[in-house]
Protein backbone atom coordinates (compact mmCIF):
# COMPACT_ATOMS: atom_id res chain seq x y z
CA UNK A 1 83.78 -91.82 53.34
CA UNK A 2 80.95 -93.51 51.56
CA UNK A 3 78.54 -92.03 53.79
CA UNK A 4 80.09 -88.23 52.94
CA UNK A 5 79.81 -89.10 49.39
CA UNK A 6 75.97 -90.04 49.59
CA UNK A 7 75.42 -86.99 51.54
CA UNK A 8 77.56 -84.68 49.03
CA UNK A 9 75.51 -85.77 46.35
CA UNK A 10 72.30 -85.01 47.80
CA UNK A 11 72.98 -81.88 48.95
CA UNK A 12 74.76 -80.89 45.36
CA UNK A 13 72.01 -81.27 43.44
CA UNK A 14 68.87 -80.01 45.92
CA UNK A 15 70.81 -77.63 48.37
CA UNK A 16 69.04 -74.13 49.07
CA UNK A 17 70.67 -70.67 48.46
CA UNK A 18 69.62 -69.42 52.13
CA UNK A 19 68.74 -71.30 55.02
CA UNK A 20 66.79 -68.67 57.11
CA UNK A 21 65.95 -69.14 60.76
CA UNK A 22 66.13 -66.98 64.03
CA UNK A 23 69.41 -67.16 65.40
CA UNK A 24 71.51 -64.28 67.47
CA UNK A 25 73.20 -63.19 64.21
CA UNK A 26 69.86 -62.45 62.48
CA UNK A 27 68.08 -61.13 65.53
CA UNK A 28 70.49 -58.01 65.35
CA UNK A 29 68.49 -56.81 62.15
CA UNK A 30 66.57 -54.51 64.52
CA UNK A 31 65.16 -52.54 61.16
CA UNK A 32 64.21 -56.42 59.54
CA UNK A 33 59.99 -56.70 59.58
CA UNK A 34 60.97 -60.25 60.72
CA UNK A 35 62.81 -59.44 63.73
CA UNK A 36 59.50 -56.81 64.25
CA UNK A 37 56.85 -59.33 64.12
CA UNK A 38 59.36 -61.71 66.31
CA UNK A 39 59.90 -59.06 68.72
CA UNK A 40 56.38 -58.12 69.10
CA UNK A 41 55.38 -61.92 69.51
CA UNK A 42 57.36 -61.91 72.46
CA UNK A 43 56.28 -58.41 73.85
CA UNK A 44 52.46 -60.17 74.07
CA UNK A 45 51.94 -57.05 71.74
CA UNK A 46 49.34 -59.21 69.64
CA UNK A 47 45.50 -61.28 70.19
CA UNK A 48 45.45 -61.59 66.84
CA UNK A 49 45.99 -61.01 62.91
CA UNK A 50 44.70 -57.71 62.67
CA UNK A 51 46.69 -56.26 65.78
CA UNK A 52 49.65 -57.72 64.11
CA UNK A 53 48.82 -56.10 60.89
CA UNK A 54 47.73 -52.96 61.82
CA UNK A 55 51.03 -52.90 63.77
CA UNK A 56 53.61 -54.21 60.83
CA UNK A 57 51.94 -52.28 58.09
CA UNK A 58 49.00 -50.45 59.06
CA UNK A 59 46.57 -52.86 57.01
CA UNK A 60 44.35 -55.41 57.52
CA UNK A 61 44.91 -59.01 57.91
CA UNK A 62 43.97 -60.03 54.19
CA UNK A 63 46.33 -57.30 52.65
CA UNK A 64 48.74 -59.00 50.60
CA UNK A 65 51.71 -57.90 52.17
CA UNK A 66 51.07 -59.03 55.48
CA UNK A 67 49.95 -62.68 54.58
CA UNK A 68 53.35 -63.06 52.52
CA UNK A 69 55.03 -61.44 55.82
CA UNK A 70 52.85 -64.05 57.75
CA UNK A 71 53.98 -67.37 55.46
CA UNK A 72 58.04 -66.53 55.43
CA UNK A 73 57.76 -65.79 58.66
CA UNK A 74 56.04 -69.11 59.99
CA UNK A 75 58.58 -70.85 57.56
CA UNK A 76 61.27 -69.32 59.26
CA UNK A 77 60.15 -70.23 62.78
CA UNK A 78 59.36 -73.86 61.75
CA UNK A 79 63.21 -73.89 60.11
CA UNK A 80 64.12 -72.55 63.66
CA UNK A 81 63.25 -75.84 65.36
CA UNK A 82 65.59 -77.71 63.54
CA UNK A 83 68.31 -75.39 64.77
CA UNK A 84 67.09 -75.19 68.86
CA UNK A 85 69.52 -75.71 71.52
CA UNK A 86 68.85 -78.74 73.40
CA UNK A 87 72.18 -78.64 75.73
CA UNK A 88 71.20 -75.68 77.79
CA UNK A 89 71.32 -76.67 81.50
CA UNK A 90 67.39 -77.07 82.16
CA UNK A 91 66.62 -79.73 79.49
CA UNK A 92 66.77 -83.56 81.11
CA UNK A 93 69.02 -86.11 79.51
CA UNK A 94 65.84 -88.16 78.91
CA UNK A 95 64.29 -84.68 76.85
CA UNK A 96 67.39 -83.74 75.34
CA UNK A 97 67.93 -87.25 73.84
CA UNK A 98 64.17 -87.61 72.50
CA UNK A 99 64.39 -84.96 70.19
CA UNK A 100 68.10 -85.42 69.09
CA UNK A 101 66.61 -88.75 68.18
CA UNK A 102 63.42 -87.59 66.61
CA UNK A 103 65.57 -84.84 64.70
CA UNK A 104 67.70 -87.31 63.22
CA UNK A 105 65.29 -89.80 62.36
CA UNK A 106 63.83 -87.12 59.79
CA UNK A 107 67.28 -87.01 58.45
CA UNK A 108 67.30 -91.15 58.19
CA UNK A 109 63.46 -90.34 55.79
CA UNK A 110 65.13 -87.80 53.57
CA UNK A 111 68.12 -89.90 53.00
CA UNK A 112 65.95 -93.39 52.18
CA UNK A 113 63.76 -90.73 49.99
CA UNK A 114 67.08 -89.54 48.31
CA UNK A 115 68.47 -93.75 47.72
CA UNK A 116 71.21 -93.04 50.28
CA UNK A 117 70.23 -96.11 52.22
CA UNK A 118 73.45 -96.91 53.35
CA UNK A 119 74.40 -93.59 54.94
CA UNK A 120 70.35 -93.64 56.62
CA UNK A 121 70.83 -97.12 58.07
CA UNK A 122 73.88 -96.09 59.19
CA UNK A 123 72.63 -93.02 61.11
CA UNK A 124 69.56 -95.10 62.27
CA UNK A 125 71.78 -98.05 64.00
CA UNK A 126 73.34 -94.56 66.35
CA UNK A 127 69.86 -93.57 67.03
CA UNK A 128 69.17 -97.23 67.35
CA UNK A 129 71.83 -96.85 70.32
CA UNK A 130 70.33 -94.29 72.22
CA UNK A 131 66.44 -94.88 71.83
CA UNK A 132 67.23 -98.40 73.30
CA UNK A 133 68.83 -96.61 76.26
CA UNK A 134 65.93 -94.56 76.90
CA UNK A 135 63.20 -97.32 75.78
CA UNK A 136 61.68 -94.71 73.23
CA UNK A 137 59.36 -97.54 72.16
CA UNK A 138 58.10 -95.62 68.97
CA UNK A 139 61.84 -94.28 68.09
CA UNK A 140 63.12 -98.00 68.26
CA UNK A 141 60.69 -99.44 66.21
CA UNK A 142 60.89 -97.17 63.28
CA UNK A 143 64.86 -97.40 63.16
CA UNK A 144 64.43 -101.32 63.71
CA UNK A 145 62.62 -101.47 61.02
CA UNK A 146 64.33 -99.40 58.72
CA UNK A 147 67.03 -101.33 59.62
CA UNK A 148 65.55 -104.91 59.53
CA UNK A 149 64.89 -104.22 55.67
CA UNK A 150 68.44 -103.10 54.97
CA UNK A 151 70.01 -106.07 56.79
CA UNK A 152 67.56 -108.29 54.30
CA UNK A 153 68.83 -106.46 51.22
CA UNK A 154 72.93 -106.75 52.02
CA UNK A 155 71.92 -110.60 53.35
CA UNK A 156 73.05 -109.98 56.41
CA UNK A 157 70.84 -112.93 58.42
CA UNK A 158 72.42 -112.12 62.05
CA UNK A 159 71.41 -108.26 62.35
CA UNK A 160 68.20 -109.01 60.60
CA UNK A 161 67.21 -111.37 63.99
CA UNK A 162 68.25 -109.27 65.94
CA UNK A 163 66.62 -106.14 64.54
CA UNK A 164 63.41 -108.24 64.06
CA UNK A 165 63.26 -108.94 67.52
CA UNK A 166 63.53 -105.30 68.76
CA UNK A 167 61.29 -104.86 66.12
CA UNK A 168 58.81 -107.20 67.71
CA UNK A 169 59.40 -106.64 71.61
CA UNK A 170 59.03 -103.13 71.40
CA UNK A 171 55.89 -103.10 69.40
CA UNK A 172 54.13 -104.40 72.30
CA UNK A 173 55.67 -102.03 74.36
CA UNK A 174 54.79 -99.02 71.98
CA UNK A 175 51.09 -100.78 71.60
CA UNK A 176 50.98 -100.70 75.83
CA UNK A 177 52.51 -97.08 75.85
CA UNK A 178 49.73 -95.90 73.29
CA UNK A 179 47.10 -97.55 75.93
CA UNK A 180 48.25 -95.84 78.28
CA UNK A 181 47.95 -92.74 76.69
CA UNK A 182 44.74 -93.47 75.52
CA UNK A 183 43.26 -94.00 79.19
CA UNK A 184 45.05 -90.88 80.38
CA UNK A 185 43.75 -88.68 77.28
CA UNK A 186 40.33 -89.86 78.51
CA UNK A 187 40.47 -88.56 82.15
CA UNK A 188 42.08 -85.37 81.10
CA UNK A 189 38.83 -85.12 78.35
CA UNK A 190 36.79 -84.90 81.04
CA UNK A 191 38.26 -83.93 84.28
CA UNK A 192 37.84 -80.16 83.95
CA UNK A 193 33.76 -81.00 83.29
CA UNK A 194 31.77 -79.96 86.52
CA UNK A 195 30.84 -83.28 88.59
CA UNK A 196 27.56 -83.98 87.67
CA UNK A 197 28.57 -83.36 84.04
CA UNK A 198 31.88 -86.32 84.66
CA UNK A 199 30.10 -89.01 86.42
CA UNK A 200 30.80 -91.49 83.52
CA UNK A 201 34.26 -90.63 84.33
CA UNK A 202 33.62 -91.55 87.96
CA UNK A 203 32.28 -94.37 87.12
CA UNK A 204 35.00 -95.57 84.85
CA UNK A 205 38.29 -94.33 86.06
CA UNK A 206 38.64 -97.04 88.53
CA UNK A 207 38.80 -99.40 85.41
CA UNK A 208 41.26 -97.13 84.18
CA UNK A 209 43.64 -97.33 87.23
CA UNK A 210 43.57 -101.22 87.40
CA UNK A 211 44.11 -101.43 83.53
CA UNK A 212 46.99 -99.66 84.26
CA UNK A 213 48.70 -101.18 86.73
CA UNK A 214 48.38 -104.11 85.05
CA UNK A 215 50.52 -102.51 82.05
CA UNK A 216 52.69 -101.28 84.39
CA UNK A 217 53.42 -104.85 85.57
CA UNK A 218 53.69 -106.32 82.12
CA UNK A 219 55.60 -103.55 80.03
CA UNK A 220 58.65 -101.86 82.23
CA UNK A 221 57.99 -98.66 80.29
CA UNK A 222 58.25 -95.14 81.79
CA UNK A 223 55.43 -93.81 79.50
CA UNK A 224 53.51 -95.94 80.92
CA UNK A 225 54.57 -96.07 84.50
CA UNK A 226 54.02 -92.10 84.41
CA UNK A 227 50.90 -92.08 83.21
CA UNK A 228 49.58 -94.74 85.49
CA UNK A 229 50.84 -92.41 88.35
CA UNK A 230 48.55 -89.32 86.83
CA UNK A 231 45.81 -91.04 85.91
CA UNK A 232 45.81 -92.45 90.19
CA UNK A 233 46.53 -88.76 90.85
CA UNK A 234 43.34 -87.59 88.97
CA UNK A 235 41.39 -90.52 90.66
CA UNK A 236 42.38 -89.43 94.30
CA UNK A 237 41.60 -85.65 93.40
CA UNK A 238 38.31 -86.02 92.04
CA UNK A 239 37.54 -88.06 95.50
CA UNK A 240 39.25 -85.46 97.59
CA UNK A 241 41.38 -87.94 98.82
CA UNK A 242 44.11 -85.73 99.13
CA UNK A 243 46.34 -87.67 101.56
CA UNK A 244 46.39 -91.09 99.08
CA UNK A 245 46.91 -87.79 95.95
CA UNK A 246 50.15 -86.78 97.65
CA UNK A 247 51.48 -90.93 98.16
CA UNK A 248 50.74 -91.45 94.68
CA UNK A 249 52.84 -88.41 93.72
CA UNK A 250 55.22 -89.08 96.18
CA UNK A 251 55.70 -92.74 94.84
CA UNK A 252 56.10 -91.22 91.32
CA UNK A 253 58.94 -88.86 92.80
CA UNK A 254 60.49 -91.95 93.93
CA UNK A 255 60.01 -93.76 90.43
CA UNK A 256 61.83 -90.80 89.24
CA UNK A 257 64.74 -90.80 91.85
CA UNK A 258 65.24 -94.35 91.28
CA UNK A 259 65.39 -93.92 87.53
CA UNK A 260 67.29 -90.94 86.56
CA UNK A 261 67.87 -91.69 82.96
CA UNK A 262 63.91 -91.40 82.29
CA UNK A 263 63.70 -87.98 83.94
CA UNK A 264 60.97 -85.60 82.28
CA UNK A 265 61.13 -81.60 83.17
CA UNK A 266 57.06 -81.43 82.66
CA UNK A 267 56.44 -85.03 84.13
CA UNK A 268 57.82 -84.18 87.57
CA UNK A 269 56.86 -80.65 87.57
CA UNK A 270 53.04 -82.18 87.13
CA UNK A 271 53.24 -84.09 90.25
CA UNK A 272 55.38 -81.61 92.39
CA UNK A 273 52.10 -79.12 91.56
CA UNK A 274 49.66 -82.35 92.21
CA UNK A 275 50.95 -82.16 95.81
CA UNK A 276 50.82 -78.19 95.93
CA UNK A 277 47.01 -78.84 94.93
CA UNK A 278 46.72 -81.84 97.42
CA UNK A 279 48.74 -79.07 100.23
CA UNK A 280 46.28 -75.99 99.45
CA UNK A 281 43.08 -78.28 99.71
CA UNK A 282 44.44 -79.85 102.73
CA UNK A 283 45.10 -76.05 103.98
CA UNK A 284 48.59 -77.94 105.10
CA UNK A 285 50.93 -75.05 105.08
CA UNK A 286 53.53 -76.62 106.59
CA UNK A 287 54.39 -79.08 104.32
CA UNK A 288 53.22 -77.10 101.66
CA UNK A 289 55.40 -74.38 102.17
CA UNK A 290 58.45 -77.08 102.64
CA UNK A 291 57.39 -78.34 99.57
CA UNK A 292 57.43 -75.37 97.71
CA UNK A 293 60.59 -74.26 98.77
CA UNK A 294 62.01 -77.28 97.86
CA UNK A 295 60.85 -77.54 94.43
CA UNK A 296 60.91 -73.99 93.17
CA UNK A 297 64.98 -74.38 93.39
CA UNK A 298 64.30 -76.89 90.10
CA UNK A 299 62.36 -74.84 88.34
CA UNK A 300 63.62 -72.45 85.90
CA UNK A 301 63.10 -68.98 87.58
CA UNK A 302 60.50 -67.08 85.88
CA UNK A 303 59.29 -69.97 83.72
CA UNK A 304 55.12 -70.56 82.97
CA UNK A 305 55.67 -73.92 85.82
CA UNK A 306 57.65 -71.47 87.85
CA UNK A 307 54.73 -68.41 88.15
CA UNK A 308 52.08 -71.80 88.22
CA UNK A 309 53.67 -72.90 91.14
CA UNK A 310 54.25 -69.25 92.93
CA UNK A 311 50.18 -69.11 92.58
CA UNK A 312 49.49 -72.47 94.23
CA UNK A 313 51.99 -71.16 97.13
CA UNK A 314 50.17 -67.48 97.22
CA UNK A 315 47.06 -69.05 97.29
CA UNK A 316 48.08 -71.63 100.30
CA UNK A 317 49.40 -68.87 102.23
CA UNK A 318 46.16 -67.18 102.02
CA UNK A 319 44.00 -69.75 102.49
CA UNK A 320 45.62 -70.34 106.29
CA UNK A 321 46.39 -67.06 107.01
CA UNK A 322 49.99 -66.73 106.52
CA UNK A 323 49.59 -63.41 104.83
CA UNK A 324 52.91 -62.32 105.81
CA UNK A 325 54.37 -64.95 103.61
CA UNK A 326 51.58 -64.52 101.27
CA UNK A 327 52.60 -60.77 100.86
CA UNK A 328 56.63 -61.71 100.37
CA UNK A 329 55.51 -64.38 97.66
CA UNK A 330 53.08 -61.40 95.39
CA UNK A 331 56.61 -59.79 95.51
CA UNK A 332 58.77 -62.25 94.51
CA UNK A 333 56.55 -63.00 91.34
CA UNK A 334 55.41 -59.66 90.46
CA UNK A 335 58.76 -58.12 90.28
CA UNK A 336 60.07 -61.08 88.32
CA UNK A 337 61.46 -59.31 85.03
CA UNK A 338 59.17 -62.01 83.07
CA UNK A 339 55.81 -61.16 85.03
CA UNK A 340 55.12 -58.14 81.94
CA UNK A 341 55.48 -61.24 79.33
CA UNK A 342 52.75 -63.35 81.05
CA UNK A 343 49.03 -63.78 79.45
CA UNK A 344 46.79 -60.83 79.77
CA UNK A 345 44.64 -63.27 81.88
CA UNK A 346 47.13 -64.45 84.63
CA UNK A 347 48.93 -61.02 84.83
CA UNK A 348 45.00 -59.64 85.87
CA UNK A 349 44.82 -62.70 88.58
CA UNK A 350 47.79 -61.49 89.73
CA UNK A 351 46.30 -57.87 90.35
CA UNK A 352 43.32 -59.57 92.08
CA UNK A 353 45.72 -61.23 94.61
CA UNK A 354 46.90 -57.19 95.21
CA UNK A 355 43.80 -56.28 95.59
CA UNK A 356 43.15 -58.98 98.62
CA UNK A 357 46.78 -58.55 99.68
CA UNK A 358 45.30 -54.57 100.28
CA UNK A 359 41.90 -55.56 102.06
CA UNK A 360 44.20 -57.52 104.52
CA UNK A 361 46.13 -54.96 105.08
CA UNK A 362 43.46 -52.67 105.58
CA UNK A 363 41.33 -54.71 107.73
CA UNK A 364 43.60 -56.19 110.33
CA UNK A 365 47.11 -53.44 109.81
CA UNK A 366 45.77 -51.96 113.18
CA UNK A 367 46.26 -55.46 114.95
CA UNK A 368 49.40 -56.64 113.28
CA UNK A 369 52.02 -53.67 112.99
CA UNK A 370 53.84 -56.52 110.53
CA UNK A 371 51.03 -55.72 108.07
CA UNK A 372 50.63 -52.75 108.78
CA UNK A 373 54.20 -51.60 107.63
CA UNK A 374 53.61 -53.68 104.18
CA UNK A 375 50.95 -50.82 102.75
CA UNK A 376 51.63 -50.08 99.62
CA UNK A 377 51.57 -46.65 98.57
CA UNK A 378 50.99 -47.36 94.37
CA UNK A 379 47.71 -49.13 95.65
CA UNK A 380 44.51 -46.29 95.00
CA UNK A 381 41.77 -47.19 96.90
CA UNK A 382 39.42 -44.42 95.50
CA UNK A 383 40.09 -45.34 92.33
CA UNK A 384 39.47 -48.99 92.38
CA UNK A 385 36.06 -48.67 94.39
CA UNK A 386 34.75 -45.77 91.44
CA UNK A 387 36.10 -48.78 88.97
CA UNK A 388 33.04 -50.20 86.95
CA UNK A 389 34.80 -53.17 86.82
CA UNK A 390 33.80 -55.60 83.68
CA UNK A 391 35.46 -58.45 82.13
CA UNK A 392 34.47 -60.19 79.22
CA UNK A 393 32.43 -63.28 79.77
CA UNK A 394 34.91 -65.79 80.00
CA UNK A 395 36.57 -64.24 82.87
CA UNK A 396 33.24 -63.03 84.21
CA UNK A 397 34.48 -64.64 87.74
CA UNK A 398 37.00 -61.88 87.66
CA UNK A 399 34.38 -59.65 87.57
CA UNK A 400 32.28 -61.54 90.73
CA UNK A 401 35.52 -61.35 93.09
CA UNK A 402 36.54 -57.56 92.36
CA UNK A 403 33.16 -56.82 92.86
CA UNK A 404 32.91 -59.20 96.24
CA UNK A 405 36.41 -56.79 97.15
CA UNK A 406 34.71 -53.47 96.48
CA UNK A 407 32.16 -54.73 99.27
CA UNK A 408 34.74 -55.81 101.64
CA UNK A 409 36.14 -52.08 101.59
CA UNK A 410 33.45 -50.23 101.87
CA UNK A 411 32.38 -52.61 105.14
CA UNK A 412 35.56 -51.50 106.12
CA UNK A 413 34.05 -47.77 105.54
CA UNK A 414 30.78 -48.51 107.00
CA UNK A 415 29.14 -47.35 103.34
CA UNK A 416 26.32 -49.82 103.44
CA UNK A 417 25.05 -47.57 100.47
CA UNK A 418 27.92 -48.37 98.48
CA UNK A 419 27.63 -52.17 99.58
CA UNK A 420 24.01 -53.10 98.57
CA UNK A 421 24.56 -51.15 95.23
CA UNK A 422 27.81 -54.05 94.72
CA UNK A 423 25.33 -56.79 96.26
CA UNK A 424 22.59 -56.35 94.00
CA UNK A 425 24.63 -56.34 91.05
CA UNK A 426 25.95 -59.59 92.26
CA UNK A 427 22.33 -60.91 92.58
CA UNK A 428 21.99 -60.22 88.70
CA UNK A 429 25.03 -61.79 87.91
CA UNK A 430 23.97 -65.08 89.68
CA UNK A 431 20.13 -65.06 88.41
CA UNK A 432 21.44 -64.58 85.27
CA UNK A 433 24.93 -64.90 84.23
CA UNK A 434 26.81 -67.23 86.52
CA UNK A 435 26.01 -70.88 85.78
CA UNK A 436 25.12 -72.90 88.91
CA UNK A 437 27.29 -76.10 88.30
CA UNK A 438 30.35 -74.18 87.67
CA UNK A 439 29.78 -70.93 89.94
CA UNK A 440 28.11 -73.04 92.82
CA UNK A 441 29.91 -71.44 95.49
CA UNK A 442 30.42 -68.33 94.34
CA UNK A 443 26.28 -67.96 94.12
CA UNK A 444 26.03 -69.67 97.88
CA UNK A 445 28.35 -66.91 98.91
CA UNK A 446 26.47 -63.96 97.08
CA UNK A 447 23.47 -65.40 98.15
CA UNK A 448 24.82 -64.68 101.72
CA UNK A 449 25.66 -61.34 101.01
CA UNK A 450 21.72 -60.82 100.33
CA UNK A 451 21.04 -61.99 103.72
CA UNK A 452 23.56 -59.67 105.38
CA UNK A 453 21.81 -56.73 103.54
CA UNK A 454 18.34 -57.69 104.58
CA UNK A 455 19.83 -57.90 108.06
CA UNK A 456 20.87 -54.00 107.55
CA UNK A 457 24.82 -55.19 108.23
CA UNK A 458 23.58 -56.29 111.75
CA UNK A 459 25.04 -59.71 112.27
CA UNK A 460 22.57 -60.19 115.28
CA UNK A 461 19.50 -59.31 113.03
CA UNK A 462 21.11 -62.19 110.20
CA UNK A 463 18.43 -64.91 109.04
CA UNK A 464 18.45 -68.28 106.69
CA UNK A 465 21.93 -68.32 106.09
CA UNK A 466 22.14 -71.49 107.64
CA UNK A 467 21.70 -73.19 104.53
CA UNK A 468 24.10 -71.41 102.02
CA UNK A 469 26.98 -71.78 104.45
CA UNK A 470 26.14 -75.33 104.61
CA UNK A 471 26.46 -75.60 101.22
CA UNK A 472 29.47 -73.93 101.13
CA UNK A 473 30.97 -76.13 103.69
CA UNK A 474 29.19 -79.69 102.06
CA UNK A 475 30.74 -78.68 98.86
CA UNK A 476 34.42 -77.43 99.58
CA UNK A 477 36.59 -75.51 97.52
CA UNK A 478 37.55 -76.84 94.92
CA UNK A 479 40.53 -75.59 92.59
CA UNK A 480 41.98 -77.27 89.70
CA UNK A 481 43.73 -74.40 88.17
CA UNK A 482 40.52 -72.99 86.21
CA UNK A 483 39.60 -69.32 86.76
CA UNK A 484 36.35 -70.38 87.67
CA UNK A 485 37.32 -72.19 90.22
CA UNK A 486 39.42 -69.45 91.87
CA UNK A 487 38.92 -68.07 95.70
CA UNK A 488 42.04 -65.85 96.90
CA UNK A 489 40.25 -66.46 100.31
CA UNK A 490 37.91 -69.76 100.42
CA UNK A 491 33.84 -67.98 100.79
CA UNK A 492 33.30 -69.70 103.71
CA UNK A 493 36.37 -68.14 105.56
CA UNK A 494 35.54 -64.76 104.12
CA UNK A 495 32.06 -64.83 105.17
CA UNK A 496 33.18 -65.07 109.09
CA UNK A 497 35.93 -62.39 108.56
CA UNK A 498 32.50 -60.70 107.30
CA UNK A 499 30.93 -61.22 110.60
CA UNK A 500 33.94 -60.69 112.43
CA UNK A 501 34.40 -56.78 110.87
CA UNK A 502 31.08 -55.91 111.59
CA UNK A 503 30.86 -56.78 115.05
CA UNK A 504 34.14 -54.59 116.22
């Protein structure tokens, strides 16, 4: 009853008239501007404040009305998160429990800032409970704290050891935890950096790994047991070591097995797509595809990880041919009722991967009635060879593969015309735009195409292309989930099904 009391008061003397947030009840309001700006959020409807403007009130971004729409609306989503449901079937124990914990720790400050410190220590020996279950180093020491004081001022010697020591023990922990995170923060910094750009990184991350083990010996912390599996991951990747990649991830699948209470959604979605990546380099489709299977069934159907995962799986069946399965996996994600809500980037990778799915089916339907009877009839060739096709800069690789598609059907055509026009704009775009670090292969492959047209598409007449396949071959693909990066069918393998065409 005290504790009701304490809380009365409080909330007698500072309570609000309104408490708004976005529940069911106030998402009927279909005529509220609110439940308009939330809607079109969702819709992907805006890149920025003047689309949303323009679209709320026909004005521009600094008009008056839509920057007080803009505030109380923010407000009202940051209220929200106070309010989310954390019991819905998806969220881990581990997840679910960190943020009830976190929640009501901000509860425990605004009841120490309002003098109801016996109510807040209260409240902070249950969270006290659970954060010790799930070693949430940083959650423990906060309430142990908290708590450690109050003990002092009631003279209550017993609880105050024993809050001092949790107090203690789990400030190493927390100090080993924010290590860890520190050395992982540091390869993530500079992983995405092409190699010669990351060799301090090289140079350094075996440091890394050994500094973490040794935590991981020391402190019995997930945190840092997790990231000490990544940060391995990352090693193996960057040396292509793809078989030790996918026994690092498999021991972390195990860690995760074995310790059920300290289950993370994101954490073991990270290394189930780690082995994906280790599967598609490997060009194992076997496993892969085993793999996939076996982990889209814990994956929330039509989440971001769930469409990450269905690319990594396209792209592996592509890579080693398996563009039957390739063709039944474009399906299954584009028709996904979510696939309209995705980025304006992914949803045009996705049309890329039709595009290729169409060439296949173009090029070898008269050998394989299977692929044959897959043609799709909204597919217009005409109109995507008379496309101009230009992205903006930062998706200029878009650009370089519709481009490199355009030339593959009209091969198909025999309209070597057509072709060298497409070729020579792709020799521009690698003298001048593509960067040679970052678009290595793409140039080596373009630079093959040149070779092909001074050859007249005779593969007998072909000359010095020796040395840009080589490259191609000394410097394999390579895909860490950047557009850049991104081959729907590795240039090496494309360049012989080049060569193959012509020759029939």
């Amino acid at each position: 009853m005290k504790n009701l009391i304490e809380i009365s008061k409080i909330v007698t003397k500072k309570k609000v008239k309104k408490i708004e947030i976005f529940d069911d009840h106030s998402l009927k309001h279909k005529n509220s501007k609110f439940n308009e700006f939330y809607e079109a959020l969702m819709a992907n409807k805006f890149k920025n404040d003047r689309d949303a403007a323009s679209f709320l009130y026909g004005c521009s971004p600094t008009d008056d009305k839509y920057r007080q729409l803009k505030s109380r609306f923010r407000k009202r989503l940051l209220n929200t998160l106070f309010f989310l449901d954390v019991n819905l079937p998806s969220t881990s124990n581990y997840d679910r429990a960190y943020y009830s914990c976190n929640k009501d720790w901000t509860l425990v400050k605004i009841l120490l800032s309002n003098g109801a410190n016996h109510t807040a220590s209260s409240l902070a020996r249950q969270i006290l409970t659970i954060a010790l279950k799930f070693k949430f180093a940083d959650v423990i020491v906060n309430c142990a704290r908290i708590l450690r004081k109050y003990s002092s001022e009631i003279s209550d010697e017993k609880n105050y050891e024993i809050y001092d020591q949790h107090s203690k023990q789990f400030q190493n922990v927390l100090d080993a935890e924010i290590r860890s995170e520190e050395l992982y923060q540091r390869v993530v910094m500079n992983y995405f950096k092409p190699p010669s750009k990351n060799q301090n990184l090289r140079e350094r991350i075996d440091t890394y790994c050994d500094a973490l083990v040794g935590l991981s010996e020391i402190y019995n912390s997930p945190i840092v047991i997790y990231n000490m599996y990544m940060v391995w991951a990352f090693r193996y990747e960057m040396l292509h070591d793809y078989d030790a990649m996918l026994e690092v991830c498999g021991k972390a699948e195990t860690y995760i097995e074995e310790n059920p209470r300290y289950y993370r959604d994101e954490m073991l979605a990270t290394f189930q797509l780690k082995k994906m990546s280790a599967y598609l380099h490997l060009q194992d489709y076997r496993n892969g595809k085993t793999n996939a299977e076996k982990c889209l069934q814990s994956f929330p159907v039509g989440s971001d990880t769930w469409f990450t995962f269905m690319e990594y799986y396209f792209l592996l069946a592509m890579h080693t041919g398996n563009y039957i399965n390739a063709l039944a996996i474009y399906g299954e994600a584009t028709s996904n009722t979510k696939f309209k809500k995705m980025s304006g980037s992914d949803v045009e990778t996705w049309k890329i991967y039709d595009v290729y799915l169409n060439y296949i089916i173009e090029s070898l339907g008269d050998s394989n009635p299977v692929l044959k009877s897959q043609k799709k009839r909204n597919f217009r060739l005409s109109r995507f060879l008379n496309d101009p096709i230009l992205y903006p800069k930062d998706q200029r690789i878009f650009t370089v593969l519709l481009v490199v598609a355009q030339i593959l059907f009209f091969l198909e055509k025999r309209s070597f015309n057509a072709v060298t026009e497409r070729i020579d704009r792709l020799k521009s775009y690698a003298n001048r735009q593509l960067k040679k670090e970052e678009y290595f292969r793409a140039i080596q492959f373009i630079r093959l195409l040149q070779q092909l047209a001074k050859a007249d598409y005779d593969p007998n007449q072909l000359s010095n292309t020796d040395k840009y396949y080589n490259r191609l071959v000394e410097q394999p693909f390579f895909f860490r989930g950047l557009i850049s990066e991104l081959e729907v069918i590795p240039y090496e393998k494309l360049w012989n099904m080049i060569l193959e065409r012509l020759v029939k």
